[in-house]
C-alpha atoms as a PDB file:
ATOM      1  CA  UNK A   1       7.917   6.455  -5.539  1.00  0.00           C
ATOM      2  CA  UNK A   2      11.354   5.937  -4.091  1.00  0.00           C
ATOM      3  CA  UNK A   3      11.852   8.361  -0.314  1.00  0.00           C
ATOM      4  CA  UNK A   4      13.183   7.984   2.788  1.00  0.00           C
ATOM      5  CA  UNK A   5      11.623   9.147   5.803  1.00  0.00           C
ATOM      6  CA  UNK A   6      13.269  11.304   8.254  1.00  0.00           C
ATOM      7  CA  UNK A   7      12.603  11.558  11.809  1.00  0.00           C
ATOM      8  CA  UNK A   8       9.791  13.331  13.020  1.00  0.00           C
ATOM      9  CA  UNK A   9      11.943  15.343  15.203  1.00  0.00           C
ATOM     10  CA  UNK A  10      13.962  16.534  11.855  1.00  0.00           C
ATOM     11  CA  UNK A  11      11.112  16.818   9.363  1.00  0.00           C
ATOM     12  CA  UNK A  12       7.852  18.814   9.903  1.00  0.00           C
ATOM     13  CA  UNK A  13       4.771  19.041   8.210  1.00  0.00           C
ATOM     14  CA  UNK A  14       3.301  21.906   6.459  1.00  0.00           C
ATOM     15  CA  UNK A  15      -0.241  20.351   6.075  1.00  0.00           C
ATOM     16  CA  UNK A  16      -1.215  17.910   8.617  1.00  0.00           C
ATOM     17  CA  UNK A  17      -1.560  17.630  12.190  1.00  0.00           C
ATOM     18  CA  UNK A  18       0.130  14.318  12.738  1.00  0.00           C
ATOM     19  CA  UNK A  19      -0.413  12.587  16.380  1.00  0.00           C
ATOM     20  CA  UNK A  20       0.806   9.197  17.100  1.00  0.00           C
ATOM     21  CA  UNK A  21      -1.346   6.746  18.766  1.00  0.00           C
ATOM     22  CA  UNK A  22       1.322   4.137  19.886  1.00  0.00           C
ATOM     23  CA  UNK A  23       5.078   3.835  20.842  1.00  0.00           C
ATOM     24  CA  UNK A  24       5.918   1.417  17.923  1.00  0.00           C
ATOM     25  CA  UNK A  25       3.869   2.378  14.921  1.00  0.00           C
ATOM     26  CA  UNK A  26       0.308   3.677  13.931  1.00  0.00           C
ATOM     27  CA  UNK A  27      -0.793   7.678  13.846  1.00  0.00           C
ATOM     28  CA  UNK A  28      -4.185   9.477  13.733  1.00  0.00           C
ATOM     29  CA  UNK A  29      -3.972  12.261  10.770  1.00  0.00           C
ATOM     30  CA  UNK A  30      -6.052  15.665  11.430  1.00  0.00           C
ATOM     31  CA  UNK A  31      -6.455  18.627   9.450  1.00  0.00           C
ATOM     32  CA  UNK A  32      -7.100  16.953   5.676  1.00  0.00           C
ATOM     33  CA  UNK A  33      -9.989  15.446   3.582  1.00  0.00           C
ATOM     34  CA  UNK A  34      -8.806  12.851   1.587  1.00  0.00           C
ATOM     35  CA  UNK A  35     -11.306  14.145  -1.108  1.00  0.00           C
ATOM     36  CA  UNK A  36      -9.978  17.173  -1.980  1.00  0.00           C
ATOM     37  CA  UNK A  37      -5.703  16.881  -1.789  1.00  0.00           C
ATOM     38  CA  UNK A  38      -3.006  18.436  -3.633  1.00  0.00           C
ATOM     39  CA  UNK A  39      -0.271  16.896  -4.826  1.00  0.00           C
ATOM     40  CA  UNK A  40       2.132  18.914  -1.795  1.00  0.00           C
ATOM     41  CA  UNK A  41      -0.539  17.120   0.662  1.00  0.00           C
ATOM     42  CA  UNK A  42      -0.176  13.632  -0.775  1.00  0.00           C
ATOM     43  CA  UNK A  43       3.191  13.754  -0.524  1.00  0.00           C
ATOM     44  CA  UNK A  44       3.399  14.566   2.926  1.00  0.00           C
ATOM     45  CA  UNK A  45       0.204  11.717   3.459  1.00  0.00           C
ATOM     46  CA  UNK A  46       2.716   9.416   1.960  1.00  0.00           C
ATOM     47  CA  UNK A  47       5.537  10.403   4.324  1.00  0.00           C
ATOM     48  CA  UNK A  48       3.282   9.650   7.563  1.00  0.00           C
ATOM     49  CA  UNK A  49       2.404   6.539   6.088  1.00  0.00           C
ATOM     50  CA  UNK A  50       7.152   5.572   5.724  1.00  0.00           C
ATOM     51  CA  UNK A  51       7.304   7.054   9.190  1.00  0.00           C
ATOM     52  CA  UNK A  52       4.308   5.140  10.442  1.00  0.00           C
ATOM     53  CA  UNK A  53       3.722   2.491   9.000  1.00  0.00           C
ATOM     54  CA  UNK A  54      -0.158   2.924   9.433  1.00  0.00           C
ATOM     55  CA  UNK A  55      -2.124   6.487   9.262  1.00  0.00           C
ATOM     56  CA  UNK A  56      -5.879   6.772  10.479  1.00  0.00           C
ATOM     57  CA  UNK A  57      -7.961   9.750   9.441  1.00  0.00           C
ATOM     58  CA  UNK A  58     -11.882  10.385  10.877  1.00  0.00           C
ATOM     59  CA  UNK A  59     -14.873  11.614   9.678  1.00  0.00           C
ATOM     60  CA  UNK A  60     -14.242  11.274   5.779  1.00  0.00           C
ATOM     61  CA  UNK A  61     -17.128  11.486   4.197  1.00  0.00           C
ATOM     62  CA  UNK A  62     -16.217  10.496   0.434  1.00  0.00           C
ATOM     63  CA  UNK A  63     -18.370   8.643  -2.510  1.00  0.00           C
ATOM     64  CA  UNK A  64     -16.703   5.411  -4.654  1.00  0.00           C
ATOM     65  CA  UNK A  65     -15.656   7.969  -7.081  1.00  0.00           C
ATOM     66  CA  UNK A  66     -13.894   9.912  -4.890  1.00  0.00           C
ATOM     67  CA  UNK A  67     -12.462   7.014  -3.325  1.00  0.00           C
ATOM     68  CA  UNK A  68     -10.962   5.235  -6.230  1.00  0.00           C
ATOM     69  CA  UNK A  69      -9.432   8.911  -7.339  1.00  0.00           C
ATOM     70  CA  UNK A  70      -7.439   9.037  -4.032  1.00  0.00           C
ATOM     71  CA  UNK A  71      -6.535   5.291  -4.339  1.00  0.00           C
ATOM     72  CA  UNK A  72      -4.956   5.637  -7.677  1.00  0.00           C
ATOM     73  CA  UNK A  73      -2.678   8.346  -6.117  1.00  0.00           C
ATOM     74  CA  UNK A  74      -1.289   5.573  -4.595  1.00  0.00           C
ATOM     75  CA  UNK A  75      -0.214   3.524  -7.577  1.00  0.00           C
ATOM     76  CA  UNK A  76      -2.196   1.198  -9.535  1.00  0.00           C
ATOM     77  CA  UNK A  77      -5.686  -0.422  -7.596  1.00  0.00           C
ATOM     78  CA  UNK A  78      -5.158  -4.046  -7.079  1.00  0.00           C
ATOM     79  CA  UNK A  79      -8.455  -6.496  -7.920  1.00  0.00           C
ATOM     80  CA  UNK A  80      -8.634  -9.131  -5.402  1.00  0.00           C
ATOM     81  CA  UNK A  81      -8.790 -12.301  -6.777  1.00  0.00           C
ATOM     82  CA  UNK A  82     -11.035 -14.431  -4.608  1.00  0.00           C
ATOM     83  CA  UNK A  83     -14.081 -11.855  -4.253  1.00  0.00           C
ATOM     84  CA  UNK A  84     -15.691  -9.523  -6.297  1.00  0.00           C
ATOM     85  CA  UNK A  85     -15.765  -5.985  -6.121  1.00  0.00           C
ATOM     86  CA  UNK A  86     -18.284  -3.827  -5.968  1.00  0.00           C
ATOM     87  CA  UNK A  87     -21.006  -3.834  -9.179  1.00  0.00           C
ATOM     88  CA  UNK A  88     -20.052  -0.179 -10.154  1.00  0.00           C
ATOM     89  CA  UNK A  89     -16.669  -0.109  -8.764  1.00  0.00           C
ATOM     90  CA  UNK A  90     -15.066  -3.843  -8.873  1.00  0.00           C
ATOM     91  CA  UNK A  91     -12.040  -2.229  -7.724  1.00  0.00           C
ATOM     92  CA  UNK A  92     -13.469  -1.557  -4.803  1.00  0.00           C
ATOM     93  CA  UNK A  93     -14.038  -4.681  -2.230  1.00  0.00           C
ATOM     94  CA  UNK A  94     -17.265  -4.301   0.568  1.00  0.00           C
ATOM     95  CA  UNK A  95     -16.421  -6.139   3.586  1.00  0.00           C
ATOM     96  CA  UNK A  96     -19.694  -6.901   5.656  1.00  0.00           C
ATOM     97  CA  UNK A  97     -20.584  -9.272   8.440  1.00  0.00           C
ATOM     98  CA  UNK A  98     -24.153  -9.321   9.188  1.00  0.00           C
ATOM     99  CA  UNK A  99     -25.868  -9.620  11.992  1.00  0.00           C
ATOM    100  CA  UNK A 100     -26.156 -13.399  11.176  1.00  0.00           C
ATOM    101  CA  UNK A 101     -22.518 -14.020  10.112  1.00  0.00           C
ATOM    102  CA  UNK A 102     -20.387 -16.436  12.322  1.00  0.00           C
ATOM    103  CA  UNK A 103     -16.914 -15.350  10.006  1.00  0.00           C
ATOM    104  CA  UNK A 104     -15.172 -12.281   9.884  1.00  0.00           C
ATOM    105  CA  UNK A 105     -12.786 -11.841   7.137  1.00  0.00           C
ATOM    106  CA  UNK A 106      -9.411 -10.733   7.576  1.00  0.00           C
ATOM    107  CA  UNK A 107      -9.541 -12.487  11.280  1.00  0.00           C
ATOM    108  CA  UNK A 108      -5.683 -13.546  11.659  1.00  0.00           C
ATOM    109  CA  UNK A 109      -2.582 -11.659  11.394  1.00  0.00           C
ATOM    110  CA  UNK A 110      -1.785 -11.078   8.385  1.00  0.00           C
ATOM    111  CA  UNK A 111      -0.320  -8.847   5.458  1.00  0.00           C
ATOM    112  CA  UNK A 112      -2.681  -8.748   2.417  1.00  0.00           C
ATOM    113  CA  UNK A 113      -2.059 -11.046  -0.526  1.00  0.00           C
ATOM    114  CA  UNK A 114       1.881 -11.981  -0.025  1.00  0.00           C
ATOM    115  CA  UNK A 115       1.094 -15.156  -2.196  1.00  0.00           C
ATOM    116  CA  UNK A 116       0.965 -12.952  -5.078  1.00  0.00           C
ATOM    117  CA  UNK A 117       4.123 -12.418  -7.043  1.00  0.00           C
ATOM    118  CA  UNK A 118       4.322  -9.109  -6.317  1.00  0.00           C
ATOM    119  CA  UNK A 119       2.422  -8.505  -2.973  1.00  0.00           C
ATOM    120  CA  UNK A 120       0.243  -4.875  -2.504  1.00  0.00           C
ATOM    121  CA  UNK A 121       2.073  -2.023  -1.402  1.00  0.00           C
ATOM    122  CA  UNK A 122      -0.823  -0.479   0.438  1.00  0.00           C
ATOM    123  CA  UNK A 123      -4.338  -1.021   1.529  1.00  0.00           C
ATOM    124  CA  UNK A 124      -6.728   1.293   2.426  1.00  0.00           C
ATOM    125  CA  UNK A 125      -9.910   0.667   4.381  1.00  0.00           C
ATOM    126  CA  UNK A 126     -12.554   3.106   4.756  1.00  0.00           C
ATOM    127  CA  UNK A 127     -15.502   2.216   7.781  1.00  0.00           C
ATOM    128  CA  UNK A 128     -19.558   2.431   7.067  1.00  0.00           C
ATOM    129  CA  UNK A 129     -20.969   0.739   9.882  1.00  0.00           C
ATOM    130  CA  UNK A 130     -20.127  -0.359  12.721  1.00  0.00           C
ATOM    131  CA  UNK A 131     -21.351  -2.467  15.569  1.00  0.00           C
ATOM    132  CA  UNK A 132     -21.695  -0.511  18.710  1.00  0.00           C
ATOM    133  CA  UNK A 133     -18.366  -1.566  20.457  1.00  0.00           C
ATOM    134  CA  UNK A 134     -15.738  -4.543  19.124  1.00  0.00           C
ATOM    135  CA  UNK A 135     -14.593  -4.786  15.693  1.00  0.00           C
ATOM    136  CA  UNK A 136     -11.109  -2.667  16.003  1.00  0.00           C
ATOM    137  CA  UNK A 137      -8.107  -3.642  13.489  1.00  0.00           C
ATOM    138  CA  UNK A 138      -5.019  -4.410  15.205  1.00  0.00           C
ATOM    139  CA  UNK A 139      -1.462  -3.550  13.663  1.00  0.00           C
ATOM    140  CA  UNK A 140       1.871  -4.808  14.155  1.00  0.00           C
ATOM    141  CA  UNK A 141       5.568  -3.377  13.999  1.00  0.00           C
ATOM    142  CA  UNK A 142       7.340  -5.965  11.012  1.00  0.00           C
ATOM    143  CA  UNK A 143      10.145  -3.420  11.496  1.00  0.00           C
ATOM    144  CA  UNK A 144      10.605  -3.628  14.988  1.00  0.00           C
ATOM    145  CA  UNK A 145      10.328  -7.657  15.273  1.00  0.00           C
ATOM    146  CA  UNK A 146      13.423  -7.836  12.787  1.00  0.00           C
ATOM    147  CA  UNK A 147      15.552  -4.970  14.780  1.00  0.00           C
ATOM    148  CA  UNK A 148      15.131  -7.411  18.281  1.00  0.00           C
ATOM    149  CA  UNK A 149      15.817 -10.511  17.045  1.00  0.00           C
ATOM    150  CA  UNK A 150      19.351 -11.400  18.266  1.00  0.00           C
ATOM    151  CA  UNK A 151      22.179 -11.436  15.807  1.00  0.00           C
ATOM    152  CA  UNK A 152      22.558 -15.235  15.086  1.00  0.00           C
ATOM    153  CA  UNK A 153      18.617 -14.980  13.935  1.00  0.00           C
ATOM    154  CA  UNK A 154      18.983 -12.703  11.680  1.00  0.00           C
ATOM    155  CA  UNK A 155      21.688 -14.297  10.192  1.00  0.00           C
ATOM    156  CA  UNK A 156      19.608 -18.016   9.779  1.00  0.00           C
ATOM    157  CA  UNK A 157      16.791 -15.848   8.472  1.00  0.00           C
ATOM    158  CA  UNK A 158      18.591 -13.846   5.726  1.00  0.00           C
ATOM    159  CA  UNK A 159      18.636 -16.698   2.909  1.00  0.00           C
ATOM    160  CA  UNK A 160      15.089 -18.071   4.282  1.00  0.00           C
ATOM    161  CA  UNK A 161      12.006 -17.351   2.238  1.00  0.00           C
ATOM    162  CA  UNK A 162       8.383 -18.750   3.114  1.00  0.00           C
ATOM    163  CA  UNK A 163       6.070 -20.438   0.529  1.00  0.00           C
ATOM    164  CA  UNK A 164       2.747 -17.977   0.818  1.00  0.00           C
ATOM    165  CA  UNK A 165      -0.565 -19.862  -0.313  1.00  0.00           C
ATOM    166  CA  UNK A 166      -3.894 -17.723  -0.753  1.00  0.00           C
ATOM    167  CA  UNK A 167      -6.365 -20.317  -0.290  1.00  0.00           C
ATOM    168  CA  UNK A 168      -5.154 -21.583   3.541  1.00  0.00           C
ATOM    169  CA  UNK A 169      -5.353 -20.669   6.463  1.00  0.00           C
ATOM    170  CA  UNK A 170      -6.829 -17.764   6.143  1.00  0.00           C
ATOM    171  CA  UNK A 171      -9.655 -18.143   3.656  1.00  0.00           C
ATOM    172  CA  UNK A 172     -12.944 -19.752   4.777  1.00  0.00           C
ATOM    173  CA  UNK A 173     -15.188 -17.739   1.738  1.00  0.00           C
ATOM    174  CA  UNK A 174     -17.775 -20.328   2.027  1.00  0.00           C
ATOM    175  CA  UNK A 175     -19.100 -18.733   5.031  1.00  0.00           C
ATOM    176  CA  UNK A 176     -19.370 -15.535   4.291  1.00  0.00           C
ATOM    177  CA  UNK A 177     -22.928 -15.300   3.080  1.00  0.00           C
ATOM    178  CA  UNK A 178     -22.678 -11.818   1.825  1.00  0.00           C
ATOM    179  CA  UNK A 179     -20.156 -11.487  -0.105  1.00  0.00           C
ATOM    180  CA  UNK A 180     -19.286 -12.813  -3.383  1.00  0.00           C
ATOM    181  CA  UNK A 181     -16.130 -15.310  -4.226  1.00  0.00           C
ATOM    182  CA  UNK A 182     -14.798 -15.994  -7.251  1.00  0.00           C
ATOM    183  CA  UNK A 183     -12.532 -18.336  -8.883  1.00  0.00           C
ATOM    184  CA  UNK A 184      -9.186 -16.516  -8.732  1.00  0.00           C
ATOM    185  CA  UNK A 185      -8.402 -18.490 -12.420  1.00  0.00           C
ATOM    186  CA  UNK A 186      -5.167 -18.500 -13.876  1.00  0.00           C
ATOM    187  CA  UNK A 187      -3.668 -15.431 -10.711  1.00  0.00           C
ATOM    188  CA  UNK A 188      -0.847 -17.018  -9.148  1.00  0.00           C
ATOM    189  CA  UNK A 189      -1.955 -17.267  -5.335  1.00  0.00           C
ATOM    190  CA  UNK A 190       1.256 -19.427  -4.254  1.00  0.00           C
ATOM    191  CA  UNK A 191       4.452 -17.786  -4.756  1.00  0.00           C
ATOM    192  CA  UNK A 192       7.869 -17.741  -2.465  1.00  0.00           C
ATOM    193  CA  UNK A 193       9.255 -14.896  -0.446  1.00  0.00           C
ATOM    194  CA  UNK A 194      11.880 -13.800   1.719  1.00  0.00           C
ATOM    195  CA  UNK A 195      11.120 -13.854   5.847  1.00  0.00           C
ATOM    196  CA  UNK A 196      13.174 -10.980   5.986  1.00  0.00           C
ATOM    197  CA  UNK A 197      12.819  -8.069   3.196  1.00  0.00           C
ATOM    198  CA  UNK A 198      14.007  -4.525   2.494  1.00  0.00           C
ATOM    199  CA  UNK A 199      11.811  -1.720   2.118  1.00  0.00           C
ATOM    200  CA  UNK A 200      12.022   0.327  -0.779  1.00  0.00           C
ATOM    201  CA  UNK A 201      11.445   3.355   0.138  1.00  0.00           C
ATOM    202  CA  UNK A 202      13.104   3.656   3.627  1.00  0.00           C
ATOM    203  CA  UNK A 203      15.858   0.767   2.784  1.00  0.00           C
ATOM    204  CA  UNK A 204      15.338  -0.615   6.028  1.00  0.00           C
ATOM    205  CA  UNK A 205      14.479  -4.113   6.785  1.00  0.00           C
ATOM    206  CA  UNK A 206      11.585  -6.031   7.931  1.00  0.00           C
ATOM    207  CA  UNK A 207       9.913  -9.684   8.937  1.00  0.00           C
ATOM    208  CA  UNK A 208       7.698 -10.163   5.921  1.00  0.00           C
ATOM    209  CA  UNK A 209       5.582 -13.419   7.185  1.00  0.00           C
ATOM    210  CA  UNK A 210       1.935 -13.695   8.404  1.00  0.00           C
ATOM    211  CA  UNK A 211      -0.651 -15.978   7.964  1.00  0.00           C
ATOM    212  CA  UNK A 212      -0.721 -16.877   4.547  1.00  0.00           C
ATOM    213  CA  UNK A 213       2.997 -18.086   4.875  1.00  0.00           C
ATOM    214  CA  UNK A 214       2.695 -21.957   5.937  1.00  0.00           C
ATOM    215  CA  UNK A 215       6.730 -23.442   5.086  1.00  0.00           C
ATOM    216  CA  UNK A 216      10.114 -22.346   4.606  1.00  0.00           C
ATOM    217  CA  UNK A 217      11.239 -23.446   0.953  1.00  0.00           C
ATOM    218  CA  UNK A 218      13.033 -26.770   1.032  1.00  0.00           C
ATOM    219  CA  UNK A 219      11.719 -27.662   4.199  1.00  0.00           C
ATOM    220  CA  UNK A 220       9.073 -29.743   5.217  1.00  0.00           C
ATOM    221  CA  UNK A 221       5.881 -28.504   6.720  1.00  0.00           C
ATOM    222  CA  UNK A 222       6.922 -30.130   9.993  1.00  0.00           C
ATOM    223  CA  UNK A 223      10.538 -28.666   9.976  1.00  0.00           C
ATOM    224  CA  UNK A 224       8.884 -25.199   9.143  1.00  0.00           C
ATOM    225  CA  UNK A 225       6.099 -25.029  11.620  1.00  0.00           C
ATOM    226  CA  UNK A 226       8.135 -24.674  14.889  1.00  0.00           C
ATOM    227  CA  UNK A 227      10.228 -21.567  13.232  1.00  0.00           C
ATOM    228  CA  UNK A 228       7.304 -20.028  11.341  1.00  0.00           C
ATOM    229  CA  UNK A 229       4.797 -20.024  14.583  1.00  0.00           C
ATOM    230  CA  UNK A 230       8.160 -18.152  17.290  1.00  0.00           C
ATOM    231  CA  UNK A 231       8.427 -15.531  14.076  1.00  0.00           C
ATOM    232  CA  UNK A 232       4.549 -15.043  14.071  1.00  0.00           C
ATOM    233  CA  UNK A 233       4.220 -14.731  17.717  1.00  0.00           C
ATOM    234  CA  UNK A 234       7.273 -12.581  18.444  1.00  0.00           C
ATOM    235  CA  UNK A 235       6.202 -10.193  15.175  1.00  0.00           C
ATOM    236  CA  UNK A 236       2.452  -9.576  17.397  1.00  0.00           C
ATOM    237  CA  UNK A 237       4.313  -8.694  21.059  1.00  0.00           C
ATOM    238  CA  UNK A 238       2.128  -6.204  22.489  1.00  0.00           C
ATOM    239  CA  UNK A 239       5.185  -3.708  22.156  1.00  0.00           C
ATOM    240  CA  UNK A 240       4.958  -3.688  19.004  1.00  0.00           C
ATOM    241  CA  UNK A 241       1.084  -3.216  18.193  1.00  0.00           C
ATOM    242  CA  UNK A 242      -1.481  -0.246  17.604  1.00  0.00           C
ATOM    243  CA  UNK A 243      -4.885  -1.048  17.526  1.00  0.00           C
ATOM    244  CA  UNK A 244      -7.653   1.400  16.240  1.00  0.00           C
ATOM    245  CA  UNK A 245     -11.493   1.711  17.173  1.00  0.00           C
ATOM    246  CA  UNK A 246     -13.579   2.488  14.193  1.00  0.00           C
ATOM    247  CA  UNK A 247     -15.843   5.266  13.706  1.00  0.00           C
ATOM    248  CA  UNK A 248     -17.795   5.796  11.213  1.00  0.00           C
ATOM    249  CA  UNK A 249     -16.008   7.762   7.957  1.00  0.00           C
ATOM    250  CA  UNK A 250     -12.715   6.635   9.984  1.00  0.00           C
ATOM    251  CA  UNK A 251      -9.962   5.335   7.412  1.00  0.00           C
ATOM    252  CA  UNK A 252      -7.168   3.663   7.551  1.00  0.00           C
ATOM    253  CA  UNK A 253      -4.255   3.091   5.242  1.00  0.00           C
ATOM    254  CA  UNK A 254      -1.056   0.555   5.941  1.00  0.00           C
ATOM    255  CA  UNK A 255       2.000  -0.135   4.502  1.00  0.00           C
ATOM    256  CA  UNK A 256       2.014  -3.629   3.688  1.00  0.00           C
ATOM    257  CA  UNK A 257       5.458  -4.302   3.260  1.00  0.00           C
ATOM    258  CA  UNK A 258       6.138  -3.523   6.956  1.00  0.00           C
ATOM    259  CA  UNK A 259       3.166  -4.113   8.634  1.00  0.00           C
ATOM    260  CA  UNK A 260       0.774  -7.012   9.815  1.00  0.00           C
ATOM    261  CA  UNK A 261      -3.090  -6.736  10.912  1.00  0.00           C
ATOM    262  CA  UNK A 262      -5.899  -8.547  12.377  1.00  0.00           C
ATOM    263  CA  UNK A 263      -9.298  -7.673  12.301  1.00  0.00           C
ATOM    264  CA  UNK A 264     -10.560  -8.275  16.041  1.00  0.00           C
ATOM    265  CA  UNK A 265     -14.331 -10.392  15.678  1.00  0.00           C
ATOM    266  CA  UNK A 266     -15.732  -9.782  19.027  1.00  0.00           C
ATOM    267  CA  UNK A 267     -19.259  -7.941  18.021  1.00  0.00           C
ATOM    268  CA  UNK A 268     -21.307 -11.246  17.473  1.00  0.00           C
ATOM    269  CA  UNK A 269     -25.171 -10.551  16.608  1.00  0.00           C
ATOM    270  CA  UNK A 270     -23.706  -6.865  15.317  1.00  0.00           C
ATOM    271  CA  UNK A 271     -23.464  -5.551  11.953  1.00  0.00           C
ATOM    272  CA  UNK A 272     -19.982  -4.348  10.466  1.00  0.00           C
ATOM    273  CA  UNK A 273     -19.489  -2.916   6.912  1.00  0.00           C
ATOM    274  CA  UNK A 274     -15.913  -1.278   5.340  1.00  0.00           C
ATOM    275  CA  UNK A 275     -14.781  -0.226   1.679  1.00  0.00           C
ATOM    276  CA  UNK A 276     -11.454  -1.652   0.757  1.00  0.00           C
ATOM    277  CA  UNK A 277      -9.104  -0.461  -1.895  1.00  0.00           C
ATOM    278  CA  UNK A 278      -5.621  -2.323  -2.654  1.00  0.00           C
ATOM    279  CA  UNK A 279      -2.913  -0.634  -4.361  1.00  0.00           C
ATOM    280  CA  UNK A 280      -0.466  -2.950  -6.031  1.00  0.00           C
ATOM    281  CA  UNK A 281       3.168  -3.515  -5.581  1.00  0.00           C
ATOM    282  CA  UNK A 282       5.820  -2.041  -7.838  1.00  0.00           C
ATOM    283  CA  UNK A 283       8.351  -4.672  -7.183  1.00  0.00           C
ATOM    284  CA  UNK A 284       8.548  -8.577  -5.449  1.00  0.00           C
ATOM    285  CA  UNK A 285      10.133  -8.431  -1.956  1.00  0.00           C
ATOM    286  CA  UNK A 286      14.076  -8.987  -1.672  1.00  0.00           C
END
């Protein structure tokens, strides 16, 4: 699905009311069901998502069904290969923390799966309950961390790529009581990437690191660590982060390739439950 995105200020849209929410990436979406598109609509959902990076919609009220038939607009659904889905849908992943829960999932910046081969293009998150206040996602700007680092940077970077495991940090499955793991089997969840990639669609380029990235091929963990953790904290600079509240119905959907998240655990003792559909990459990062 090869486009590039225009300025706002050049390109309008016929069939959405398109506000942003932040001054580096991240805009609510009004005026649509995601239920009930045409193929002109999608195509100018898609565009908000290039010029973006992540789009939020409210109130969508829409069944697994419904949900799977907008997420295969996308491309094809991704199964995630360390939980299971859902019984009727296994294409479609619950996320809850209970009331009881001490773990949130997703809790570190991240972008989803990059120790596949070929990482997802898009996720897609769509919010049941809520606690009442806390559990907001946080985004961040890949695109703007590349364009500020300085020139001599860039150039160390552009040859670099990261060794992305799926099984550490980020994954502590054991404690979360309800939901389901599963052996991943013979998926390849450790795979090497470039730090700095170009999108497809809008050719330009990006960090691509986060927390499943722990070393920079043919280095050693210690030699990596110190370069790895200034990229990871310069890529989450307040400047360049949008962070949503939840409602429930809200939904959001993020670029992958250009983006990094964090879902924010501060609603101890609360209850929080979201949908999540993964649409898979059409090519490895380069």
């Amino acid at each position: 699905m090869a486009q590039t995105a225009a300025p706002l200020s050049e390109r309008n849209y016929r069939f959405l009311d398109v506000q942003p929410i932040s001054g580096s990436l991240g805009a609510e979406v009004f005026g649509v069901e995601v239920a009930a598109i045409n193929d002109d609509i999608f195509e100018e959902i898609y565009r908000a998502l290039l010029e973006h990076q992540v789009i939020f919609f409210r109130d969508q009220s829409i069944d697994s069904d419904q949900y799977l038939a907008f997420g295969k607009r996308w491309g094809e659904i991704e199964i995630y290969p360390y939980m299971k889905g859902l019984p009727t849908h296994p294409e479609i992943l619950e996320i809850l923390k209970t009331e009881k829960d001490t773990y949130a999932f997703g809790n570190v910046w991240h972008t989803d799966s990059s120790f596949l081969s070929i990482p997802p293009k898009v996720t897609m998150l769509h919010a049941l309950e809520l606690p009442p206040a806390g559990g907001d996602t946080m985004f961040a700007d890949l695109y703007s961390a590349y364009d500020t680092l300085s020139d001599g940077m860039k150039e160390m970077l552009g040859p670099l790529k990261a060794l992305n495991v799926g099984d550490q940090p980020v994954a502590r499955f054991t404690e979360i009581a309800n939901m389901s793991s599963k052996d991943p089997g013979k998926v390849q969840v450790k795979t090497v990437h470039p730090i700095v990639r170009t999108h497809p669609d809008t050719g330009r380029k990006a960090l691509y690191l986060g927390g499943h990235s722990v070393e920079i091929d043919g280095m050693t963990r210690e030699e990596s660590t110190p370069l790895l953790n200034f990229l990871k904290q310069h890529a989450t600079r307040p400047e360049f982060t949008c962070r949503f509240r939840w409602r429930p119905g809200s939904m959001a959907i993020w670029d992958n390739r250009c983006t990094l998240h964090y879902a924010i655990d501060d609603y101890s003792g609360h209850r929080r439950r979201m949908r999540r559909i993964i649409i898979g990459g059409e090519e490895a990062p380069r």
